[in-house]
Protein backbone atom coordinates (compact mmCIF):
# COMPACT_ATOMS: atom_id res chain seq x y z
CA UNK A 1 0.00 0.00 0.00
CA UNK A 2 2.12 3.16 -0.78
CA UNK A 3 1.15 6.63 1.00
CA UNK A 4 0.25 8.89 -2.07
CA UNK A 5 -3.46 9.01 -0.53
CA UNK A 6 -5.48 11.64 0.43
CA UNK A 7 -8.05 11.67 3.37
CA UNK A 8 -10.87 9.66 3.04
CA UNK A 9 -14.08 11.35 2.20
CA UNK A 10 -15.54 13.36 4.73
CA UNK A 11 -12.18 14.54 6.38
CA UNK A 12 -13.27 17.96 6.86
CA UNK A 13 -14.48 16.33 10.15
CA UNK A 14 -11.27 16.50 11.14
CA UNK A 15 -10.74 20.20 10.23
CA UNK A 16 -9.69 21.97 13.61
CA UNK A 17 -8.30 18.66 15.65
CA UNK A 18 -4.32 19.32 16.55
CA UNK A 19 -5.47 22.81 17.22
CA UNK A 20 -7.95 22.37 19.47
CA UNK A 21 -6.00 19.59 21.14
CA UNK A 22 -2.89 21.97 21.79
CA UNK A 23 -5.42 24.32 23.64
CA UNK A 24 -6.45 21.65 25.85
CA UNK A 25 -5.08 22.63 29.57
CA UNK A 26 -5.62 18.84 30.02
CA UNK A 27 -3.41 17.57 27.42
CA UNK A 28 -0.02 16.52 28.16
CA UNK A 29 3.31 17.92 26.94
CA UNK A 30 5.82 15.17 27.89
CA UNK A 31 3.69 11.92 27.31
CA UNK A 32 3.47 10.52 23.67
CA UNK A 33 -0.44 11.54 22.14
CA UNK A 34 -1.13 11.50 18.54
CA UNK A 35 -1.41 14.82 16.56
CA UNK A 36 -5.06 15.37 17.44
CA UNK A 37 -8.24 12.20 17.07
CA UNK A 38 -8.12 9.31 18.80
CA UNK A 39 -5.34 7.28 19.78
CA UNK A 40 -5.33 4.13 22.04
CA UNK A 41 -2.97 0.84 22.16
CA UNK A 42 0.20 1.22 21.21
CA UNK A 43 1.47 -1.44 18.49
CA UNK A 44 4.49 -2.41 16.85
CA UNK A 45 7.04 -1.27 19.17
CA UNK A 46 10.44 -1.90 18.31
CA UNK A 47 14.25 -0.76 18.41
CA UNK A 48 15.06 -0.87 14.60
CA UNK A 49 19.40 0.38 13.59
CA UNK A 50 18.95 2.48 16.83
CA UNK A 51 15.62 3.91 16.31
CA UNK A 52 12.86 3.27 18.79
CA UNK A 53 9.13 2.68 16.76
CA UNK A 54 6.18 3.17 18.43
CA UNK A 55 2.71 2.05 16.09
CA UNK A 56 -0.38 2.73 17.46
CA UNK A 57 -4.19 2.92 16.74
CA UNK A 58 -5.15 5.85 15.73
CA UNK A 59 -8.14 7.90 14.29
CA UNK A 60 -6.82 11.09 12.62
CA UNK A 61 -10.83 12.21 11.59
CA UNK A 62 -12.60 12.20 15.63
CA UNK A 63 -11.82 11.68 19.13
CA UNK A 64 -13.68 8.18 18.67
CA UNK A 65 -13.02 5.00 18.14
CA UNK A 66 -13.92 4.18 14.79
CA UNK A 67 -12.24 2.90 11.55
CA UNK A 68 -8.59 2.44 13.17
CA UNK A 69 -5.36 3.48 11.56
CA UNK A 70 -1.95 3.00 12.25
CA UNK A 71 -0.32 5.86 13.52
CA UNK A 72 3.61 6.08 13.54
CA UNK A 73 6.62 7.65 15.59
CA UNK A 74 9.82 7.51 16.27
CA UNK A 75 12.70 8.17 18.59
CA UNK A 76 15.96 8.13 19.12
CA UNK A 77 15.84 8.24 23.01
CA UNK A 78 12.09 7.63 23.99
CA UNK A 79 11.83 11.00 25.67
CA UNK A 80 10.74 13.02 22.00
CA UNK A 81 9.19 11.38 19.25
CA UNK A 82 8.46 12.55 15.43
CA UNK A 83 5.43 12.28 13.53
CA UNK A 84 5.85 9.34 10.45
CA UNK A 85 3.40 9.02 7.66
CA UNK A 86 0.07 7.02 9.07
CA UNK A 87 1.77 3.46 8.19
CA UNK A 88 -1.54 1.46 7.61
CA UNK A 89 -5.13 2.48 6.41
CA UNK A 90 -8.21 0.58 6.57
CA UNK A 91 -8.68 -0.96 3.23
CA UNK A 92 -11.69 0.04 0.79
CA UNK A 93 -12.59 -3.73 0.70
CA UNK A 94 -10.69 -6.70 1.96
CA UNK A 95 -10.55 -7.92 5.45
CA UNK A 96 -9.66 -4.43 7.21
CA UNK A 97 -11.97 -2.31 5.54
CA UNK A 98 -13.10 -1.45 8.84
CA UNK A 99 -9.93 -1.42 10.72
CA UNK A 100 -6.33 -2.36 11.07
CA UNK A 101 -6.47 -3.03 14.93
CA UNK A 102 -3.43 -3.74 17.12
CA UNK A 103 -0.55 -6.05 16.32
CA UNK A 104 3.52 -5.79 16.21
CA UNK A 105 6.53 -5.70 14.38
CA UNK A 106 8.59 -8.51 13.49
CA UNK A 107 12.01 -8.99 11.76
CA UNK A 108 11.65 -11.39 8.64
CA UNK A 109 14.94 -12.41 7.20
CA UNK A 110 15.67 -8.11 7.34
CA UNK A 111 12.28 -7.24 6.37
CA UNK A 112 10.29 -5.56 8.98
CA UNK A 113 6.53 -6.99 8.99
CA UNK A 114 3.61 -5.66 10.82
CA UNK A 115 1.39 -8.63 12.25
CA UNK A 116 -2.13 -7.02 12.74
CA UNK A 117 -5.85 -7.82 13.33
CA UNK A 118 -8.00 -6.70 10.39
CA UNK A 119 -11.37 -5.94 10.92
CA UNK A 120 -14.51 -6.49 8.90
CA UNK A 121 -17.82 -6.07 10.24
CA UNK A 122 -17.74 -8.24 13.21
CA UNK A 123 -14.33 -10.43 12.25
CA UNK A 124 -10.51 -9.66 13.57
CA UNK A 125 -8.46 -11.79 11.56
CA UNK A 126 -4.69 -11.77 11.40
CA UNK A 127 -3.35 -10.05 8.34
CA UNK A 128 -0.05 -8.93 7.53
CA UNK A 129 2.38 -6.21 5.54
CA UNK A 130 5.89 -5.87 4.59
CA UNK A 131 7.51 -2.23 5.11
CA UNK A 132 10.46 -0.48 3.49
CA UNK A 133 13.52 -0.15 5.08
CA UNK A 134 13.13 2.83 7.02
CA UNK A 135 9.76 1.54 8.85
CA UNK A 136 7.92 4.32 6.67
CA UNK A 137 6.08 2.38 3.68
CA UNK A 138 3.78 -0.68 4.04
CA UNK A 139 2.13 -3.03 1.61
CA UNK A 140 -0.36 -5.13 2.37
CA UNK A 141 -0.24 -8.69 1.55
CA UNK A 142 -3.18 -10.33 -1.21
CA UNK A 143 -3.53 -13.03 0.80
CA UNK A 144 -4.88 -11.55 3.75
CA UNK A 145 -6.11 -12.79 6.16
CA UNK A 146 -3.45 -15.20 6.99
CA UNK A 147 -5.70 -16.94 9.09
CA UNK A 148 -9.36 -16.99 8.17
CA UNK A 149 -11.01 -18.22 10.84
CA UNK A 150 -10.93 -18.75 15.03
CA UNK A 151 -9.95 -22.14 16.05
CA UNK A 152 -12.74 -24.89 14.36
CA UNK A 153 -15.15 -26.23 17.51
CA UNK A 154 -14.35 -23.47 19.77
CA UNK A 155 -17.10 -20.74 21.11
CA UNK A 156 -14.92 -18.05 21.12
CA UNK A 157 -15.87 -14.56 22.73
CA UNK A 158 -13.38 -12.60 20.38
CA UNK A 159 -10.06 -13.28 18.16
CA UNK A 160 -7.80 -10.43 17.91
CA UNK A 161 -4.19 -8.89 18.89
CA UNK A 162 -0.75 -10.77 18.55
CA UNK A 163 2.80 -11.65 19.82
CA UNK A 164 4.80 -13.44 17.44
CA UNK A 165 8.12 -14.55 17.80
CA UNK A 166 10.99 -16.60 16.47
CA UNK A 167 11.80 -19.92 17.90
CA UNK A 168 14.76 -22.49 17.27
CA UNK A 169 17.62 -22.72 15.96
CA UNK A 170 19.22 -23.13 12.56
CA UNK A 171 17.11 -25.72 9.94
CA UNK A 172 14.74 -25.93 13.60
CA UNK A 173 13.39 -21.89 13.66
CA UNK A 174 9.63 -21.93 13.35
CA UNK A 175 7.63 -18.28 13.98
CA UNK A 176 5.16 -18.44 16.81
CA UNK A 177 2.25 -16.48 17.46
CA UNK A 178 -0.24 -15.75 19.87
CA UNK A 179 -3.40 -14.60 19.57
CA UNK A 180 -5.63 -13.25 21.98
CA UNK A 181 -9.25 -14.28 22.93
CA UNK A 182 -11.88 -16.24 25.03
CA UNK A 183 -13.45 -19.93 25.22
CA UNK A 184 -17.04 -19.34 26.42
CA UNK A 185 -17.93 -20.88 29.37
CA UNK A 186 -14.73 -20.97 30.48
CA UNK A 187 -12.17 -17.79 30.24
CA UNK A 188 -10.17 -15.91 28.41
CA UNK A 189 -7.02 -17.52 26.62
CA UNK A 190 -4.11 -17.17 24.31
CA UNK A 191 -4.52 -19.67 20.97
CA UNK A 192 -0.65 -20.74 20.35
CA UNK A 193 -0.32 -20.69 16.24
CA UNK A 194 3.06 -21.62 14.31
CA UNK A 195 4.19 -20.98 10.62
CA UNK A 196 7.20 -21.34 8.80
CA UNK A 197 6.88 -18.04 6.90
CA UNK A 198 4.26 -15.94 8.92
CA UNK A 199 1.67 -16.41 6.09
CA UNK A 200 0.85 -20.18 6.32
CA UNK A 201 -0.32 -20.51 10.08
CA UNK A 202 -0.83 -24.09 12.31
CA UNK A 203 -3.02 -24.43 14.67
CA UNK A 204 -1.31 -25.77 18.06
CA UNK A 205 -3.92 -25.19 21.09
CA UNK A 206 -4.50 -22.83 23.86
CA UNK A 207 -1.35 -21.48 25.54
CA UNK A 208 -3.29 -21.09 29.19
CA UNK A 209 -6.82 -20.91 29.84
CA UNK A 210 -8.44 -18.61 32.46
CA UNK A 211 -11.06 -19.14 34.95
CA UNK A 212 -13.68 -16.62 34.34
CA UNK A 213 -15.67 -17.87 37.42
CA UNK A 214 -12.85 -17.20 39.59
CA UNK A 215 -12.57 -13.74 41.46
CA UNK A 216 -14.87 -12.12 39.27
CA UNK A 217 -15.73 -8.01 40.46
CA UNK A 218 -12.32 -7.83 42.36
CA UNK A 219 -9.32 -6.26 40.77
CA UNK A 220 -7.13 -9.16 39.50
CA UNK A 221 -10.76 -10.88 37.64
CA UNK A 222 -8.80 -12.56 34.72
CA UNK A 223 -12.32 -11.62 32.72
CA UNK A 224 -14.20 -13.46 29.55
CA UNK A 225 -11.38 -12.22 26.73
CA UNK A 226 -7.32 -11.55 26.91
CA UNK A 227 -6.34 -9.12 24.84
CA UNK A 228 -3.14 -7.50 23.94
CA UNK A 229 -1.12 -11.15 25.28
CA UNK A 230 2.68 -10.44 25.83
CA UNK A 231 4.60 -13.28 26.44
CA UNK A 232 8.26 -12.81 27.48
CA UNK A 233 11.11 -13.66 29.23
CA UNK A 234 13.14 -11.69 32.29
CA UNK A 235 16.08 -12.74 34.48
CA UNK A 236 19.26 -11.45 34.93
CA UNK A 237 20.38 -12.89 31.03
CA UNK A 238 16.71 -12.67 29.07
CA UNK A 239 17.94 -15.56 27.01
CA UNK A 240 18.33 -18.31 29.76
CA UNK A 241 16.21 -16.62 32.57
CA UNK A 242 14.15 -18.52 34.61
CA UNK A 243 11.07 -16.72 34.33
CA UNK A 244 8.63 -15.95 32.08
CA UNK A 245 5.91 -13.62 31.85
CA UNK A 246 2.55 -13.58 29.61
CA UNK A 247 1.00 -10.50 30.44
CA UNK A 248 -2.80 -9.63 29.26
CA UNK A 249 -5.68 -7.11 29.45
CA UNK A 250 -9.02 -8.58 31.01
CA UNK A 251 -12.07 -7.63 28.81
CA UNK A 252 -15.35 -8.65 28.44
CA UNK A 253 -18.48 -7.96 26.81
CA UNK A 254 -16.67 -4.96 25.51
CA UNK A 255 -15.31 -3.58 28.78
CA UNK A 256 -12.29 -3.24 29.68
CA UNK A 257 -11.04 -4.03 33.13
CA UNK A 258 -6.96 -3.86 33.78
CA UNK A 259 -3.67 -5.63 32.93
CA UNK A 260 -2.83 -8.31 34.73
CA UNK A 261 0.11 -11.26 34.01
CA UNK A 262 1.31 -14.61 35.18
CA UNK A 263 4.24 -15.32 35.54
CA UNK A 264 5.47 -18.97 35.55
CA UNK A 265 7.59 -21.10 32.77
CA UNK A 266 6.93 -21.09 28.58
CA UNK A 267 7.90 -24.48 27.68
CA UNK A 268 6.57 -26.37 24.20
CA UNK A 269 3.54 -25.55 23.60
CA UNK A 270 2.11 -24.46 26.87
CA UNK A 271 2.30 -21.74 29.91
CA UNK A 272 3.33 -23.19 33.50
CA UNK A 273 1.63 -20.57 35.73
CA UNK A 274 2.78 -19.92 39.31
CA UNK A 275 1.25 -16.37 40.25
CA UNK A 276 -1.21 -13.92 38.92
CA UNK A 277 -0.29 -10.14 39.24
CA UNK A 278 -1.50 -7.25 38.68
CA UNK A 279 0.69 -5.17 36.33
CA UNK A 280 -0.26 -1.34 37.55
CA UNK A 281 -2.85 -0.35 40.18
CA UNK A 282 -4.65 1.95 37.69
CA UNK A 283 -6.42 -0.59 36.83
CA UNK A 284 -7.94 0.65 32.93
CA UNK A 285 -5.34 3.44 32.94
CA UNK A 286 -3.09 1.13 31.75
CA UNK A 287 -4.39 -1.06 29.40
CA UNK A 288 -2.91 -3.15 26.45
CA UNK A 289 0.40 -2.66 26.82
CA UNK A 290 3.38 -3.64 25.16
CA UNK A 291 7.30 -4.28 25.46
CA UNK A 292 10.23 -4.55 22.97
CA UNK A 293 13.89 -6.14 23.69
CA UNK A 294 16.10 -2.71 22.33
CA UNK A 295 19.06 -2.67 21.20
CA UNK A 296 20.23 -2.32 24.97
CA UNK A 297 18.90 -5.28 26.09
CA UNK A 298 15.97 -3.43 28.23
CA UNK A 299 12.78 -4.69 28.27
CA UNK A 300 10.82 -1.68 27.45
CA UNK A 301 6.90 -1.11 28.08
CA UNK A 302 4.65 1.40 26.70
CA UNK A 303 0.92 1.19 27.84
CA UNK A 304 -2.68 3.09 26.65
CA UNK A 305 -3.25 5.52 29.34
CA UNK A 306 -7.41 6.00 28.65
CA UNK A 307 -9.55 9.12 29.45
CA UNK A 308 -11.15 9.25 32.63
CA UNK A 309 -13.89 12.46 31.41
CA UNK A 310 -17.16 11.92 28.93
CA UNK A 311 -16.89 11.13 25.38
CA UNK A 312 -18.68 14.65 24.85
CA UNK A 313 -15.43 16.34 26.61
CA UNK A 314 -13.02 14.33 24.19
CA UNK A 315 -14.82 15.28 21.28
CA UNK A 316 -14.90 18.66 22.59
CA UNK A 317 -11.43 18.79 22.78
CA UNK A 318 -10.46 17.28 19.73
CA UNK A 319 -8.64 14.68 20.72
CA UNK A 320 -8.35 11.39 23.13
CA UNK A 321 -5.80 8.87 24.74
CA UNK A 322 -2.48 9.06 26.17
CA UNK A 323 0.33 6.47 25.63
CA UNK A 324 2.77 5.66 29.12
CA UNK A 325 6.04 6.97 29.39
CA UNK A 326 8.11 4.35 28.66
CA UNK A 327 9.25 1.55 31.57
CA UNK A 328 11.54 -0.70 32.14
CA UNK A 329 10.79 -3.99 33.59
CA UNK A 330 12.89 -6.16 35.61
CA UNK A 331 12.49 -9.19 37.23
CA UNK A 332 11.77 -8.31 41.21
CA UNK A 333 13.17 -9.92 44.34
CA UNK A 334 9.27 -11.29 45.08
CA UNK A 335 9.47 -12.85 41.76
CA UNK A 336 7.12 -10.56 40.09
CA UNK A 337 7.96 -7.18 37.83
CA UNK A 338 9.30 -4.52 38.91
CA UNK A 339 8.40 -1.18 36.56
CA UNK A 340 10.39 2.17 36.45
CA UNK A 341 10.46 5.14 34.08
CA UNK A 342 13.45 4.67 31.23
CA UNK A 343 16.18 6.57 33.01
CA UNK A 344 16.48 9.49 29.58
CA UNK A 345 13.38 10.77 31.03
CA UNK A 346 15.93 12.91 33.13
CA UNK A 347 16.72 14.78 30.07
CA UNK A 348 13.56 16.97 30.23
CA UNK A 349 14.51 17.54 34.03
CA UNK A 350 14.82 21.64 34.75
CA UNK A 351 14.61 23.68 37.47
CA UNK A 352 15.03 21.22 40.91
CA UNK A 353 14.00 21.77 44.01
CA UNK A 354 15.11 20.26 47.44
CA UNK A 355 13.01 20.03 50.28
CA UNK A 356 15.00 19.66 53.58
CA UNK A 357 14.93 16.01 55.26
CA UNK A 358 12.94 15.48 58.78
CA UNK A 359 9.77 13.88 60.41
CA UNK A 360 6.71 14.90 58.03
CA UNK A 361 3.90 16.50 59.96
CA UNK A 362 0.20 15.62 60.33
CA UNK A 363 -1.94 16.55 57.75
CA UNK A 364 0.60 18.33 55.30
CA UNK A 365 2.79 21.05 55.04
CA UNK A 366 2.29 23.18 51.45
CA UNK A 367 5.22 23.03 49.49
CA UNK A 368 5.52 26.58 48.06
CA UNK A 369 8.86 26.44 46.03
CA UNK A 370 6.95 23.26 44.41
CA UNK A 371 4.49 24.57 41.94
CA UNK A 372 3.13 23.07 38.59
CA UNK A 373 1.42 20.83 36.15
CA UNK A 374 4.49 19.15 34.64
CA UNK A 375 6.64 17.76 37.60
CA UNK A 376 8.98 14.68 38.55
CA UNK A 377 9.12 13.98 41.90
CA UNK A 378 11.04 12.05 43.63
CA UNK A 379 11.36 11.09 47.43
CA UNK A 380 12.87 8.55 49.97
CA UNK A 381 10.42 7.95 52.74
CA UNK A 382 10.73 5.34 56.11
CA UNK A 383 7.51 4.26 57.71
CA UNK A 384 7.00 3.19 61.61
CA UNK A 385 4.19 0.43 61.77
CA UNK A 386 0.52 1.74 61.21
CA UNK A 387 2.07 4.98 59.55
CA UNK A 388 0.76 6.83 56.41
CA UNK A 389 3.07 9.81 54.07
CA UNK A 390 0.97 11.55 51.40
CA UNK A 391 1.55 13.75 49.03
CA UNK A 392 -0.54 16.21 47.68
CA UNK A 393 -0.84 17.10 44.39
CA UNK A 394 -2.48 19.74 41.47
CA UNK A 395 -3.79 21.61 44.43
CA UNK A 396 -5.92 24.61 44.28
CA UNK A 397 -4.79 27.66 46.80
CA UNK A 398 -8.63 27.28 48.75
CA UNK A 399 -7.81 23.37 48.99
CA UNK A 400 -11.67 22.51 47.58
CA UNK A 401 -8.94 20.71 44.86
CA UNK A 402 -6.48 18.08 45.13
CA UNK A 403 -5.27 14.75 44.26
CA UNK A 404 -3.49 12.71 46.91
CA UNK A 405 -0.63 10.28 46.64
CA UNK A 406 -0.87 7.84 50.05
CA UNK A 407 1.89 4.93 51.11
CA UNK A 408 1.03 3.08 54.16
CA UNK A 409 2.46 0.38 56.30
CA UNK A 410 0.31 -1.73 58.17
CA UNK A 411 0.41 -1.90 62.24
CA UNK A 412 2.32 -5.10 61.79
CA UNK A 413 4.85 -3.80 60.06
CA UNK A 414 4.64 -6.56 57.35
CA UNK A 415 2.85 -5.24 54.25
CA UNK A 416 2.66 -1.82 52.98
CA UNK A 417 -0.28 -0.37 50.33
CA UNK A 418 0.07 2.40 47.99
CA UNK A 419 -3.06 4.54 47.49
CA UNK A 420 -4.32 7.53 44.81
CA UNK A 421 -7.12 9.65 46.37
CA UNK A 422 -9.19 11.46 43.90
CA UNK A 423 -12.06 12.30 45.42
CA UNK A 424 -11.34 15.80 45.24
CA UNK A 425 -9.06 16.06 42.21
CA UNK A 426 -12.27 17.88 40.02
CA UNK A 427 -15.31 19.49 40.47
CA UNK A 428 -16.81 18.47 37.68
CA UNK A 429 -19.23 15.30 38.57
CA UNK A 430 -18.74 13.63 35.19
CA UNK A 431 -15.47 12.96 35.78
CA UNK A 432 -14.00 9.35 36.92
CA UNK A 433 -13.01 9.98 40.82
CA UNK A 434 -13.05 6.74 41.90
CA UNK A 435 -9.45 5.50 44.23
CA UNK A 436 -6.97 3.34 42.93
CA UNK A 437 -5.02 1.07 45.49
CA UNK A 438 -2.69 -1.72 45.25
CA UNK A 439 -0.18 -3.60 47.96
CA UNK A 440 3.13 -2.03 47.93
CA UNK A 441 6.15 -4.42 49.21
CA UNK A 442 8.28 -3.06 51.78
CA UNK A 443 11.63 -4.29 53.59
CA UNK A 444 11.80 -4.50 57.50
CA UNK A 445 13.15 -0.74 58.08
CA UNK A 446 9.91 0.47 55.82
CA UNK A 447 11.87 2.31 53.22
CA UNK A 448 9.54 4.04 50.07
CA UNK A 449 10.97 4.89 47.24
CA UNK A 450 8.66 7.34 45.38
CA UNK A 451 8.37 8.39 42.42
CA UNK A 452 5.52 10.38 40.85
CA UNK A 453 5.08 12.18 36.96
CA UNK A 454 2.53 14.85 36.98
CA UNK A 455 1.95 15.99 33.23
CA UNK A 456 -1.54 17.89 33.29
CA UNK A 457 -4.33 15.42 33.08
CA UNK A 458 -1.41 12.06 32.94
CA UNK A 459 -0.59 10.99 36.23
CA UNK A 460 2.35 7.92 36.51
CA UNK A 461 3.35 6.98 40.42
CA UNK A 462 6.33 4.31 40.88
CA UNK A 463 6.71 2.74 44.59
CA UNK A 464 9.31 0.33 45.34
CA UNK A 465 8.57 -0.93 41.43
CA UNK A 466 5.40 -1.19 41.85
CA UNK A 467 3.15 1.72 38.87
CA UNK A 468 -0.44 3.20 39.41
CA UNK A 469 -1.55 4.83 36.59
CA UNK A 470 -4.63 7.92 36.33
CA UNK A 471 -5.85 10.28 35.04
CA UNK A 472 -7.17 13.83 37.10
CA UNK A 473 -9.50 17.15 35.56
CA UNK A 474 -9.19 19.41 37.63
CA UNK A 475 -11.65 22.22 36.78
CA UNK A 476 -9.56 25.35 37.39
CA UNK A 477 -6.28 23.97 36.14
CA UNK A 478 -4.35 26.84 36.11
CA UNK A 479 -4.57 26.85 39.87
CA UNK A 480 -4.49 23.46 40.27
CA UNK A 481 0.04 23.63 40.99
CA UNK A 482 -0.07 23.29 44.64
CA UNK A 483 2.06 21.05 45.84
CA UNK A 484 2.71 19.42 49.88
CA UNK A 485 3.94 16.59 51.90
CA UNK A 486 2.96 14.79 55.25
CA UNK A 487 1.73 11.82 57.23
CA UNK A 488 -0.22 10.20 59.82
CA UNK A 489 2.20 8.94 62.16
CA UNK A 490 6.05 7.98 62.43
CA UNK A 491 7.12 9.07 58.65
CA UNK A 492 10.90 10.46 57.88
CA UNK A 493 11.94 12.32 54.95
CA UNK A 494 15.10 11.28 53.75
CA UNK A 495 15.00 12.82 50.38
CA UNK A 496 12.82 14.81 48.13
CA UNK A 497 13.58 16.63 44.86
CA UNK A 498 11.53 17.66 42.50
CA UNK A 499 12.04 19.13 39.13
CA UNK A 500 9.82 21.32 36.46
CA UNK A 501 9.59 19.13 33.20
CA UNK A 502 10.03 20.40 29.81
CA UNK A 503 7.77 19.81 26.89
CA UNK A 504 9.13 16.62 24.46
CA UNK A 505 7.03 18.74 21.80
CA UNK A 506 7.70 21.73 19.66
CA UNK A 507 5.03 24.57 19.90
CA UNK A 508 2.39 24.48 17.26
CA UNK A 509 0.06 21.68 16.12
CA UNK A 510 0.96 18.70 14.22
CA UNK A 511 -0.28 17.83 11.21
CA UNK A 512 -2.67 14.64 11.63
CA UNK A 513 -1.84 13.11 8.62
CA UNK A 514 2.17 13.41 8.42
């Protein structure tokens, strides 16, 4: 499919997009969003000769989700990204006339090749297309879809999203693939497919099977569908590790719920599970991720950071979704994954402030040389048994707005829980308020290590490796900067710096259609 196309008809819809979008007080100026429309999981994501790709769905005529593109950037240090031409379009017939939904990016023999669900009505089938050498240019293949049909004599809820991989050695490499979905009745799943040439695919069987009975309402429910399955490997060498991961996003009847993953052992043709974990405490605020090997030998994780206001707001605003700074995940001491921003982040890093160490007082203590809407923050905290630090965050100078950041350790010492109050972060009643929570592991002496990204309505919070992701409105957010600290009980501050955060943008809109 080459790129001399124009918009298809009725694109004066999108007339007006990027530049209400770069008026939004809302939108954020350090976190990937598209140019303006709709964007939500990212896709492809890759380090290709040094340059990081990030694919994601896009739609360049609304803030909706309809009739997904592929949208395209790049970087050569994850902290700013350039606009690419939209890499694929939703065919005028064929089996993604009415979508090219999420997928990734393989190496084939030196050609890069986009694995993707096309959609047609109803049907997400996998599909594929080669790209030139510079990630730019994609043609689709005739013989889409490469698989044309769900597994035969299984009552699927859905079929759509992929990992694929290489396996073997020499004469012995086979592709694999993945593909997410649900067995009625039972749970969602990952269907295990293998091909010698990514075009002619083999059945081999579910990977794991969930239990949708199990748990269901409560925050690690494994739900009716997977979608976006990541299966991968982490240890201190990737290649011989000892643990794997295959991490999902429970969905069903359309909802979606959170990321969650197993981790346990990949060996033949099925999934070993030991323990389910949840991958960030924000629950939907995360959802679909996705993680790359680079070039470093990182495992690198992007994630779709949804809207927490009305549909009539986004449209309002011209625009809609938020991709994660990037992480990187390592294999924890506990066993499970341990999630921090990629260290270039430090790069947008300006004017820093230092707030003096001591015992934090009861309820807080403003925080006047700490002002803003674009802030890193970090801080070194020790809790006594049955103690709780906050901090308080986007504050307005009357108080009636804030958000609140809470770490506590239990009475017993022995278990900690980190907590996002937002029952005050907006005024306006349409907006999602609701608290996000999540244990928090903590050595004997109670040490927190904090870490917290405020970028307007994006809100990213890293304790002791553990992420809670959310979004916040506040509804006068010019005066929504204030910033303070305390606790309820024995807390000591052992370090806290904070730091104003440059834009990864240039001024101006972008063009929606680079």
């Amino acid at each position: 499919m080459s790129h001399d196309l124009t918009l298809p008809s009725g694109s004066h819809t999108a007339e007006g997009l990027a530049e209400r979008a770069l008026r939004d007080p809302h939108r954020p100026r350090f976190h990937f969003t598209s140019p303006g429309g709709w964007l939500n999981d990212p896709n492809g994501l890759s380090h290709w000769n040094g340059v990081y790709h990030l694919f994601y769905q896009y739609n360049p005529l609304a803030a909706a989700h309809h009739r997904i593109h592929w949208g395209h950037a790049t970087s050569t240090d994850l902290v700013h990204w350039t606009d690419e031409p939209v890499a694929l379009v939703p065919g005028t017939t064929g089996p993604d006339r009415d979508g090219c939904w999420s997928g990734v990016l393989v190496d084939d023999g030196g050609v890069p090749t986009l694995v993707y669900s096309g959609r047609h009505g109803e049907h997400e089938l996998p599909c594929v297309a080669r790209g030139s050498a510079d990630l730019r240019y994609w043609t689709k293949d005739p013989a889409n879809p490469v698989i044309t049909a769900p597994p035969e004599g299984v009552d699927i809820t859905a079929f759509r999203d992929h990992c694929v991989w290489r396996e073997g050695s020499g004469e012995n490499q086979v592709w694999r693939q993945l593909v997410g979905s649900g067995i009625q009745g039972a749970g969602g799943t990952a269907f295990l497919y293998e091909s010698d040439d990514l075009r002619n695919w083999r059945y081999v069987g579910p990977l794991l099977t969930g239990d949708a009975t199990q748990n269901q309402g409560e925050l690690d429910w494994t739900g009716t569908m997977w979608e976006c399955v990541d299966l991968f490997r982490l240890g201190e060498d990737e290649e011989a590790g000892s643990t794997d991961a295959l991490v999902f996003s429970a969905w069903d009847e359309g909802t979606t719920h959170h990321p969650l993953y197993w981790t346990g052992r990949y060996h033949g043709d099925t999934f070993t599970p030991t323990v389910l974990h949840r991958l960030d405490y924000g629950g939907r605020y995360f959802y679909a991720p996705q993680s790359t090997r680079d070039e470093h030998g990182r495992r690198i994780m992007l994630g779709w950071l949804q809207e927490g206001r009305t549909d009539e707001a986004n449209a309002q605003t011209g625009w809609c979704g938020v991709m994660s700074l990037p992480r990187v995940v390592t294999l924890a001491t506990d066993g499970g994954l341990h999630q921090t921003p990629v260290p270039e982040l430090a790069e947008l890093r300006r004017e820093r402030v230092e707030v003096a160490p001591g015992r934090l007082a009861d309820p807080y203590t403003r925080l006047p040389a700490v002002l803003g809407d674009q802030l890193d923050i970090e801080a070194t905290l020790r809790l006594a048994p049955g103690a709780t630090a906050r901090l308080v965050l986007r504050e307005t100078p009357d108080g009636a707005q804030r958000t609140v950041v809470e770490v506590s350790r239990a009475s017993d010492g022995a278990s900690g829980t980190l907590r996002l109050r937002r029952e005050t972060s907006s005024l306006d009643p349409a907006v999602d308020t609701e608290p996000r929570y999540g244990e928090l592991p903590l050595d004997p002496d109670g040490r927190v290590d904090l870490r917290v990204l405020v970028d307007h309505s994006a809100l990213e919070i890293f304790a002791n490796g553990r992420a809670l992701t959310a979004r916040i409105y506040p509804t006068r957010p010019d005066e929504a900067v204030g910033v303070g600290i305390g606790a309820d009980g024995d807390v000591a501050l052992e370090r806290f710096d904070a730091w104003q955060m440059a834009s990864a943008f240039t001024d101006g809109p972008r063009p929606l259609w680079p």
